[in-house]
C-alpha atoms as a PDB file:
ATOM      1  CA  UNK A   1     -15.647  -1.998   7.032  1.00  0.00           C
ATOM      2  CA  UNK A   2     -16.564  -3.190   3.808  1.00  0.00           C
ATOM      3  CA  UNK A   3     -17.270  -6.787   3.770  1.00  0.00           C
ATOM      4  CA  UNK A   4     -14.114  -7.967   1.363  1.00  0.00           C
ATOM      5  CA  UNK A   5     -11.855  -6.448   4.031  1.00  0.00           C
ATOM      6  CA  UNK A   6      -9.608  -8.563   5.511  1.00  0.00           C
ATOM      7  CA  UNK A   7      -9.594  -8.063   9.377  1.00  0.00           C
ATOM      8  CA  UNK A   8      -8.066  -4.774  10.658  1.00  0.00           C
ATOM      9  CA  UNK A   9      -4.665  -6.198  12.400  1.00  0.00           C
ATOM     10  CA  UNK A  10      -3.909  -8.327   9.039  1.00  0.00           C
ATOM     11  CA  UNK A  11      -4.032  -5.280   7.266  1.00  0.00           C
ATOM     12  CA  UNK A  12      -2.090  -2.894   9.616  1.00  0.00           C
ATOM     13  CA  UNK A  13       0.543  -5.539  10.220  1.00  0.00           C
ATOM     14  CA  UNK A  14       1.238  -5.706   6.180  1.00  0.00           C
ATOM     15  CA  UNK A  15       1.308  -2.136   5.894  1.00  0.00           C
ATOM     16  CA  UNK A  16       3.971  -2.012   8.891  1.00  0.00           C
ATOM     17  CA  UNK A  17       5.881  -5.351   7.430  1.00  0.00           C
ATOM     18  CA  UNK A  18       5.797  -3.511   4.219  1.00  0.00           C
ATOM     19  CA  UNK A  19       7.586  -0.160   5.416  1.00  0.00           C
ATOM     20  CA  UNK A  20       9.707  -1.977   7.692  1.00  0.00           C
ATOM     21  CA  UNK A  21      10.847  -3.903   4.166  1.00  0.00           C
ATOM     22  CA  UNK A  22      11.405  -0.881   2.283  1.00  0.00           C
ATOM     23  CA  UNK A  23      13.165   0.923   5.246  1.00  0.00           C
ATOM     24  CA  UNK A  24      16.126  -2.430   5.436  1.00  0.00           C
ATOM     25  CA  UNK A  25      16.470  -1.856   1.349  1.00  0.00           C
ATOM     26  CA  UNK A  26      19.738   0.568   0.228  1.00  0.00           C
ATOM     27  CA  UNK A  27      18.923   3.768  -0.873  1.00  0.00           C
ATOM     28  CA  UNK A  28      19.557   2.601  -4.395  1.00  0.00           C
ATOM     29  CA  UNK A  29      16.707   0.028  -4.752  1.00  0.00           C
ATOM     30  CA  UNK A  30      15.461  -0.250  -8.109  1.00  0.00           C
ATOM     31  CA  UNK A  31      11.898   1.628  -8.118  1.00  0.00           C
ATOM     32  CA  UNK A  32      10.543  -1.541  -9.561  1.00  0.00           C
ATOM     33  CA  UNK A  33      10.844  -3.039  -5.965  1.00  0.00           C
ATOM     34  CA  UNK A  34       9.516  -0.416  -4.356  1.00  0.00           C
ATOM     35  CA  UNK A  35       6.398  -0.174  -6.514  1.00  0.00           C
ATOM     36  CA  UNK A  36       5.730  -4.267  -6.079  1.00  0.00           C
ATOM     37  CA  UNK A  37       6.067  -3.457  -2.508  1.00  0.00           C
ATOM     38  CA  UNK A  38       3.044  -0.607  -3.135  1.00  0.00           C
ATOM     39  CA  UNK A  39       1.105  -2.999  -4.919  1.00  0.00           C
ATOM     40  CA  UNK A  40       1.458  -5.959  -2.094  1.00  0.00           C
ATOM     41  CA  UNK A  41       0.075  -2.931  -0.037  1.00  0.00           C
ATOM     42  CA  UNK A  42      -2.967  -2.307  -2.330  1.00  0.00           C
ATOM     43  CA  UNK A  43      -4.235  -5.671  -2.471  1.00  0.00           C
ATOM     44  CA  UNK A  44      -4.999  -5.278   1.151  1.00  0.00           C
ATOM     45  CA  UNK A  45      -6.286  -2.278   0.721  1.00  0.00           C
ATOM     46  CA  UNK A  46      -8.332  -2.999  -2.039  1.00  0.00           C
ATOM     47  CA  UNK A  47     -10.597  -0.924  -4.672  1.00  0.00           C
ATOM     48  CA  UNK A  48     -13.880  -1.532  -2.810  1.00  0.00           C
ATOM     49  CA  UNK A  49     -12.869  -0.018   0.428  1.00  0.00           C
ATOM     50  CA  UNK A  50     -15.331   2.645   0.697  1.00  0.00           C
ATOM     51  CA  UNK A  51     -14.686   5.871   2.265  1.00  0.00           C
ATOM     52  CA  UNK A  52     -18.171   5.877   4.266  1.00  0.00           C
ATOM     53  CA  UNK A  53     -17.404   1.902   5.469  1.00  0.00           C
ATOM     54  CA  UNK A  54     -13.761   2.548   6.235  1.00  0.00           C
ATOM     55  CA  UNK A  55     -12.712   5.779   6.314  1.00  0.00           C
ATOM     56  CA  UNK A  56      -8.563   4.997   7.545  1.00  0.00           C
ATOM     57  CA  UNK A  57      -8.648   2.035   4.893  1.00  0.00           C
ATOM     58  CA  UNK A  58      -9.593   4.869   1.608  1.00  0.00           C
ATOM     59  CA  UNK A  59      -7.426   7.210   2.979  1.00  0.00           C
ATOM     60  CA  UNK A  60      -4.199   4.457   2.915  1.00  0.00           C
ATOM     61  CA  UNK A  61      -5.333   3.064  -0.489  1.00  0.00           C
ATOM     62  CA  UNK A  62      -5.309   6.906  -1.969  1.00  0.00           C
ATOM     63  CA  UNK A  63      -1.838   7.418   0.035  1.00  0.00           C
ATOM     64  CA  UNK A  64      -0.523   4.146  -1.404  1.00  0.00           C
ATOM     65  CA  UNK A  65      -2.044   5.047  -5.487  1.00  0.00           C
ATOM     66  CA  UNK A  66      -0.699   8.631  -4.891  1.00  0.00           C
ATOM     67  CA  UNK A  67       2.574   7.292  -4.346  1.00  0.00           C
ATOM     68  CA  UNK A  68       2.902   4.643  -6.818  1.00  0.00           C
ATOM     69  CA  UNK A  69       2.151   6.759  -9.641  1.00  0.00           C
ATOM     70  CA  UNK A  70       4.971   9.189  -8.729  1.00  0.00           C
ATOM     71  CA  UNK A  71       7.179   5.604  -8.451  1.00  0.00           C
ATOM     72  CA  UNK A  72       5.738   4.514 -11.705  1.00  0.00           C
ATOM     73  CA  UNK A  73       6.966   7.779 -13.055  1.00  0.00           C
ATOM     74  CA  UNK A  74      10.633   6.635 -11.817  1.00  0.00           C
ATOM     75  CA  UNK A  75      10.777   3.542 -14.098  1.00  0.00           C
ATOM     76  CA  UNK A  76      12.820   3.723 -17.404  1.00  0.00           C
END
């Protein structure tokens, strides 16, 4: 884990907060919300996690870009 990580359960815990969030919003939320949800998520999973220090942490941050950009894509 790289060493700007924040522990393991903080992180897992937002990224389950986070879904549980989206998952009470109506189907019609805004895709501005959802994307400042996606970004609350990628502060936690920040730029320097590196795939060789934290392999689970990389592959959520790519998950969570992947899906933003097709959310960005959604905004007028």
């Amino acid at each position: 884990m790289s060493a700007s990580a924040p522990p393991l359960p903080d992180r897992w815990t937002h990224l389950v907060n986070t879904a549980t969030w989206l998952q009470s919003r109506p189907a019609d939320t805004h895709a501005v919300v959802v994307l400042a949800a996606l970004d609350s998520a990628l502060e936690i999973f920040s730029a320097g996690v590196e795939p060789t220090d934290d392999f689970e942490g990389y592959a959520v941050r790519r998950f969570l870009l992947a899906l933003r950009d097709g959310v960005k894509d959604r905004i007028p």
